[in-house]
Protein backbone atom coordinates (compact mmCIF):
# COMPACT_ATOMS: atom_id res chain seq x y z
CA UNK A 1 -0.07 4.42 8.97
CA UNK A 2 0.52 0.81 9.72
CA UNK A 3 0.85 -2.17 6.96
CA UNK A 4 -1.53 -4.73 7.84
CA UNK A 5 -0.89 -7.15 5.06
CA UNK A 6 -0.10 -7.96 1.15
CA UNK A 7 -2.96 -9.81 -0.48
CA UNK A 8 -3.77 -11.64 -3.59
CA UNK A 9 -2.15 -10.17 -6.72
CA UNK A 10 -4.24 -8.33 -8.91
CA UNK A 11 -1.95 -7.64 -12.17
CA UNK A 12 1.42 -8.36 -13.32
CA UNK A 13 2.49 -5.60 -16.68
CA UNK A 14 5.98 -6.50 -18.19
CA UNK A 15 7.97 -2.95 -18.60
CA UNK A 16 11.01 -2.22 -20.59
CA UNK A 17 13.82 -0.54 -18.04
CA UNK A 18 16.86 1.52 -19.02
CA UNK A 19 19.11 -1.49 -20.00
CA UNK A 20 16.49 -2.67 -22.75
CA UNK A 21 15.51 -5.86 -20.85
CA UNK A 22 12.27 -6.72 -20.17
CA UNK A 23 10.39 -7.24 -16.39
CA UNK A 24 7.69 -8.26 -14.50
CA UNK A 25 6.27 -6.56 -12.09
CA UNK A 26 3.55 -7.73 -10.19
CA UNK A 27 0.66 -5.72 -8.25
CA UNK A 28 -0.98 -7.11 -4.95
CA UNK A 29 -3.85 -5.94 -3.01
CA UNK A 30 -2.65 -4.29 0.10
CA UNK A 31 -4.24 -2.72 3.20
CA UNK A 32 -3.03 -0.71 5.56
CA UNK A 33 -4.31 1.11 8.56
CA UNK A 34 -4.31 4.40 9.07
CA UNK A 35 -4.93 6.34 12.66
CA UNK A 36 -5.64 9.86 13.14
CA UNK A 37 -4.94 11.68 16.48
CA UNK A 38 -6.51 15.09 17.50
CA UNK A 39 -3.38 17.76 17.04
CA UNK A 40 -4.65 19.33 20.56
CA UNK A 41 -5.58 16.20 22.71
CA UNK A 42 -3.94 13.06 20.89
CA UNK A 43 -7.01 11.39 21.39
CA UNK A 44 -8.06 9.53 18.30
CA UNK A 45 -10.43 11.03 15.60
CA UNK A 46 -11.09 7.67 13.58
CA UNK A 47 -8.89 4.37 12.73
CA UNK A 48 -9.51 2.55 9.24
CA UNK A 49 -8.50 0.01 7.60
CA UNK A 50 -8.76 0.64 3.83
């Protein structure tokens, strides 16, 4: 599995962590691509991007 990129961001939630304070966190869109080789011949099965 490969990272192909970090896109636009889809959310940002504010959370509450140990120390009391409050954060941001933000969410992007992502895709990656993922390869799958045959155990027996390593020849490959599929390759998506998702």
């Amino acid at each position: 599995m490969d990272s192909a990129g970090v896109g636009n961001t889809v959310e940002t939630c504010r959370y509450r962590d140990d120390d009391e304070r409050v954060r941001s966190v933000t969410f992007h869109k992502a895709e990656v691509r993922v390869k799958a080789p045959a155990l027996r011949t390593g020849k490959l099965v599929t390759g998506r991007r998702r």
